[in-house]
N, C-alpha and C. Protein backbone atom coordinates (compact mmCIF):
# COMPACT_ATOMS: atom_id res chain seq x y z
N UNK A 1 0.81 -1.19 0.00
CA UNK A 1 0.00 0.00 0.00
C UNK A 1 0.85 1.25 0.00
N UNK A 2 1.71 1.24 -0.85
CA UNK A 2 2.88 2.08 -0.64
C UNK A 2 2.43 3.27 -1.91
N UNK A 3 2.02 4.43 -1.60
CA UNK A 3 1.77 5.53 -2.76
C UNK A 3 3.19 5.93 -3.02
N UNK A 4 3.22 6.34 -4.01
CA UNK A 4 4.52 7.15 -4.79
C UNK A 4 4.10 8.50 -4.19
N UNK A 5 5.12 9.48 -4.31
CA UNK A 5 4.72 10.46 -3.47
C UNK A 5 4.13 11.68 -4.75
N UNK A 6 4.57 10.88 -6.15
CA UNK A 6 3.35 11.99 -7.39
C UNK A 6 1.48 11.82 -6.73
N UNK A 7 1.50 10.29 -6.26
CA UNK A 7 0.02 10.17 -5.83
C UNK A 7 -0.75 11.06 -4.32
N UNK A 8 0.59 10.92 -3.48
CA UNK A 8 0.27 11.99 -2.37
C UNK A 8 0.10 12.98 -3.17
N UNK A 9 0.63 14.22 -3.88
CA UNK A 9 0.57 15.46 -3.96
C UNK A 9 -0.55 15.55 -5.02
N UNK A 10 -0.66 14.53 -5.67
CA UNK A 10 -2.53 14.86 -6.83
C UNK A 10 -3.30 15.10 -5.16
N UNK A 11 -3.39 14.85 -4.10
CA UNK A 11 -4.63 15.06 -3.68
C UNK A 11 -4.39 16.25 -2.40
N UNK A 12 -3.25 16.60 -2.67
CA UNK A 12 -2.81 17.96 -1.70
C UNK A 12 -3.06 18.94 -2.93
N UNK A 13 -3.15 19.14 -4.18
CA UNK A 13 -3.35 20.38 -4.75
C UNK A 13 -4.71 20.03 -4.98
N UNK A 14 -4.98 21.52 -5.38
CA UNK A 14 -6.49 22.03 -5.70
C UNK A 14 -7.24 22.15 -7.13
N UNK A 15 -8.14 21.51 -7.90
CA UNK A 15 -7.73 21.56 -9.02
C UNK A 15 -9.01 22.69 -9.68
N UNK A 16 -9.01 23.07 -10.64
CA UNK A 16 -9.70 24.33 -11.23
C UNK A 16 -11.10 24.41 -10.26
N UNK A 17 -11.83 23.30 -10.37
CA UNK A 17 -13.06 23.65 -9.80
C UNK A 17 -12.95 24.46 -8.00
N UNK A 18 -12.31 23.56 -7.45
CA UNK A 18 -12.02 23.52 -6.66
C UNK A 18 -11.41 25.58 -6.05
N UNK A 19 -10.65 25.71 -6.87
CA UNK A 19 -10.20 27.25 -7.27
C UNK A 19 -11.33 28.01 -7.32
N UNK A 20 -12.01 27.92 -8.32
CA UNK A 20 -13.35 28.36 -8.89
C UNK A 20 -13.88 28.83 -7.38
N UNK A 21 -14.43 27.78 -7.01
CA UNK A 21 -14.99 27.80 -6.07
C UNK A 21 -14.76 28.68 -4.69
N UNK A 22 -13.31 28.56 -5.01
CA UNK A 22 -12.71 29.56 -3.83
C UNK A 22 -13.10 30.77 -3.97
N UNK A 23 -12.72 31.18 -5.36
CA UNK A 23 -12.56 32.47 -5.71
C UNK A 23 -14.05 32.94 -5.47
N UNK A 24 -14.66 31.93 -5.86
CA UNK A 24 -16.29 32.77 -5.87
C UNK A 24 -16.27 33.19 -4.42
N UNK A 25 -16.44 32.53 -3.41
CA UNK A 25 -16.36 32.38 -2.22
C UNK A 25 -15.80 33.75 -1.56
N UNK A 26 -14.82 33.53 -1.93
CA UNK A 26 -13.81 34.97 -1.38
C UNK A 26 -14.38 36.43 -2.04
N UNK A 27 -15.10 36.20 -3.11
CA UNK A 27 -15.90 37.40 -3.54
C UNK A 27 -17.13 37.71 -3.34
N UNK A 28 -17.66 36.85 -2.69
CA UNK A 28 -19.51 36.79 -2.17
C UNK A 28 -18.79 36.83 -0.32
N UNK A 29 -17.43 36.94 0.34
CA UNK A 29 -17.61 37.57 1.31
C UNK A 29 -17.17 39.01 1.52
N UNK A 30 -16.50 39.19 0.31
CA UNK A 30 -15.87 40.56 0.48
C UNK A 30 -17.21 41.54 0.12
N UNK A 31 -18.28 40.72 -0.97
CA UNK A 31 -19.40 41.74 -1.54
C UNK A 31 -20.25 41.82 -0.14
N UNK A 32 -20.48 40.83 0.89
CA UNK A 32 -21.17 40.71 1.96
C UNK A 32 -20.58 41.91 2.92
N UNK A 33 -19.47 41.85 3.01
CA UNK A 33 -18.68 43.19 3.93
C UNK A 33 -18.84 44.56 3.41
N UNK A 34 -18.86 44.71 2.14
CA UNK A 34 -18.70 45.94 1.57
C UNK A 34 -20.64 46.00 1.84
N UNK A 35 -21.39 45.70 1.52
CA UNK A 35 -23.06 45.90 2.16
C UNK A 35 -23.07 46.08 3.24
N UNK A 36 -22.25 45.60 4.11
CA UNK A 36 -22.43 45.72 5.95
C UNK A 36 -21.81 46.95 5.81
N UNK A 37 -20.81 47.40 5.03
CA UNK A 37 -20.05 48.76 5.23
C UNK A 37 -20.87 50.12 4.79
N UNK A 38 -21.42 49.85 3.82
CA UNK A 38 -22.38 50.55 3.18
C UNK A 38 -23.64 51.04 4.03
N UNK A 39 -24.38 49.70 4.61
CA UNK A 39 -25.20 50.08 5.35
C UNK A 39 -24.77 51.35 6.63
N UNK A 40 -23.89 50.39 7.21
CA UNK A 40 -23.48 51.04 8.36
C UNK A 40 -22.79 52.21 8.18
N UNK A 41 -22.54 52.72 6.77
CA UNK A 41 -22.20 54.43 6.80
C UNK A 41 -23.59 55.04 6.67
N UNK A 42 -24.45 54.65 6.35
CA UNK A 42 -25.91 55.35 5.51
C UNK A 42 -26.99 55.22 7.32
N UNK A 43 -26.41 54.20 7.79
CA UNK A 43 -27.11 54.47 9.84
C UNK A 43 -26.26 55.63 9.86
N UNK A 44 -25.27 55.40 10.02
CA UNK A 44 -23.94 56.63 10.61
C UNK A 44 -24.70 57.69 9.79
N UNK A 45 -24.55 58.13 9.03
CA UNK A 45 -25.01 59.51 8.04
C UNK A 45 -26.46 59.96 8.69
N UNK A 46 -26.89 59.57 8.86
CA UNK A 46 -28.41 59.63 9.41
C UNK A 46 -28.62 60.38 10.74
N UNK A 47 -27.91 59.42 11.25
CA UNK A 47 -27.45 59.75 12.77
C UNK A 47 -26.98 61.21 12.74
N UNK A 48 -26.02 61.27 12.42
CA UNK A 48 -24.97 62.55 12.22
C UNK A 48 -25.73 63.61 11.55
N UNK A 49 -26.93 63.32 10.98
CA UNK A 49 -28.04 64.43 9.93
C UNK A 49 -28.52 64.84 11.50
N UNK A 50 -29.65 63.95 12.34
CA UNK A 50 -30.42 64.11 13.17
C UNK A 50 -29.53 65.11 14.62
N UNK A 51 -28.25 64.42 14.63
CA UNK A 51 -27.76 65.30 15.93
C UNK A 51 -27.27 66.64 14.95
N UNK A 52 -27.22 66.30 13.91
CA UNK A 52 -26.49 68.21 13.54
C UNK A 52 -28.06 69.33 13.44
N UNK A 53 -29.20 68.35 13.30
CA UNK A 53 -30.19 69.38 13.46
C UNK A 53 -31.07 69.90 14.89
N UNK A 54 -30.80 68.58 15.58
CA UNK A 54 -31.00 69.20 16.82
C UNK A 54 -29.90 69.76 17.65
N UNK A 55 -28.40 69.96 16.88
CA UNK A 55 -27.45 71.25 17.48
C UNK A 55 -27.87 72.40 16.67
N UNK A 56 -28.35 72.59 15.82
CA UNK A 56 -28.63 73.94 14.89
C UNK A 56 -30.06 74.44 15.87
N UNK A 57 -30.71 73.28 16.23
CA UNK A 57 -32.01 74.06 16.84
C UNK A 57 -31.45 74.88 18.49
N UNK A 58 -30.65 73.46 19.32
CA UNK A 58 -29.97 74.54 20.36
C UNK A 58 -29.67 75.49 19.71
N UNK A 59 -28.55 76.01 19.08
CA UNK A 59 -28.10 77.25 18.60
C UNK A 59 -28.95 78.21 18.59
N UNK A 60 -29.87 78.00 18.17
CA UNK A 60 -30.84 78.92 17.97
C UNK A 60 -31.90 79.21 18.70
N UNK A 61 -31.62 78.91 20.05
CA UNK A 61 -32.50 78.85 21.52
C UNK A 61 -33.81 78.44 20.95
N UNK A 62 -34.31 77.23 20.27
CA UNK A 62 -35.34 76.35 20.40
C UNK A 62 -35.31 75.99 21.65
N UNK A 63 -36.81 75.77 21.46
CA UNK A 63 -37.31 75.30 22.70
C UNK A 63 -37.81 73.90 22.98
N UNK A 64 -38.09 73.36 21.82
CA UNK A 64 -38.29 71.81 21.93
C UNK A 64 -37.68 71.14 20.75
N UNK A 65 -36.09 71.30 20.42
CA UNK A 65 -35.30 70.49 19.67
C UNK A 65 -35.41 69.48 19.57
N UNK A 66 -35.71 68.61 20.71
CA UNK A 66 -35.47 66.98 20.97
C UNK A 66 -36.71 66.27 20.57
N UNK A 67 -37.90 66.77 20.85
CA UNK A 67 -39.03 66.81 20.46
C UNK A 67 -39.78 66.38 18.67
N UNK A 68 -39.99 65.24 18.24
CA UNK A 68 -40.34 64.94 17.22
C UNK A 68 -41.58 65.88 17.07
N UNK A 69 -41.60 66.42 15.64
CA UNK A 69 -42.63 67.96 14.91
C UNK A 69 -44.08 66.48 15.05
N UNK A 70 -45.42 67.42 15.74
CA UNK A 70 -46.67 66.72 15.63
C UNK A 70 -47.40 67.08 13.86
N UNK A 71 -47.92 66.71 13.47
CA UNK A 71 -48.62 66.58 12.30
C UNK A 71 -49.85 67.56 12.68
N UNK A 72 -50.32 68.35 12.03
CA UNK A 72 -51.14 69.02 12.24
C UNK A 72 -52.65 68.56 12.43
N UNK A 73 -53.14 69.04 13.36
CA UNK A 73 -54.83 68.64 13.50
C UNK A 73 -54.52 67.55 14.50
N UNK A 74 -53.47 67.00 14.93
CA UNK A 74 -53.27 65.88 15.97
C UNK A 74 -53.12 66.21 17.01
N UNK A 75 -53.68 66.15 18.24
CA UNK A 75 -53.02 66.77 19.97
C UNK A 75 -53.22 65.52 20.67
């Protein structure tokens, strides 16, 4: 039961599919990260919209900055 050592190394390399496969792989997690990155600048941006308008309303001695605007005809 003695392999030649050409027969060890056919099954230590990787052969096209096998590649293929990687590569896809490695590009459906980098596209998965770059969406988590994306998202999480467009929360961040949002965020950073909402506190820069309730510092513009301090600035301007408002009185209920923090306060979400009611819709009219609603009490």
């Amino acid at each position: 039961m003695s392999e030649s050592r050409y027969e060890q190394e056919e099954y230590l390399e990787q052969n096209e599919d096998e590649l293929a496969t990687a590569a896809r792989t490695r590009k459906l997690v980098v596209l998965a990260i770059m969406a988590v990155l994306v998202v999480a600048g467009i929360v961040l941006a949002d965020k950073l919209r909402h506190v820069s308008q309730v510092e513009d309303c301090l600035l301007a001695h408002g009185t209920n900055c923090g306060d979400p605007p009611t819709p009219i005809g609603v009490r």
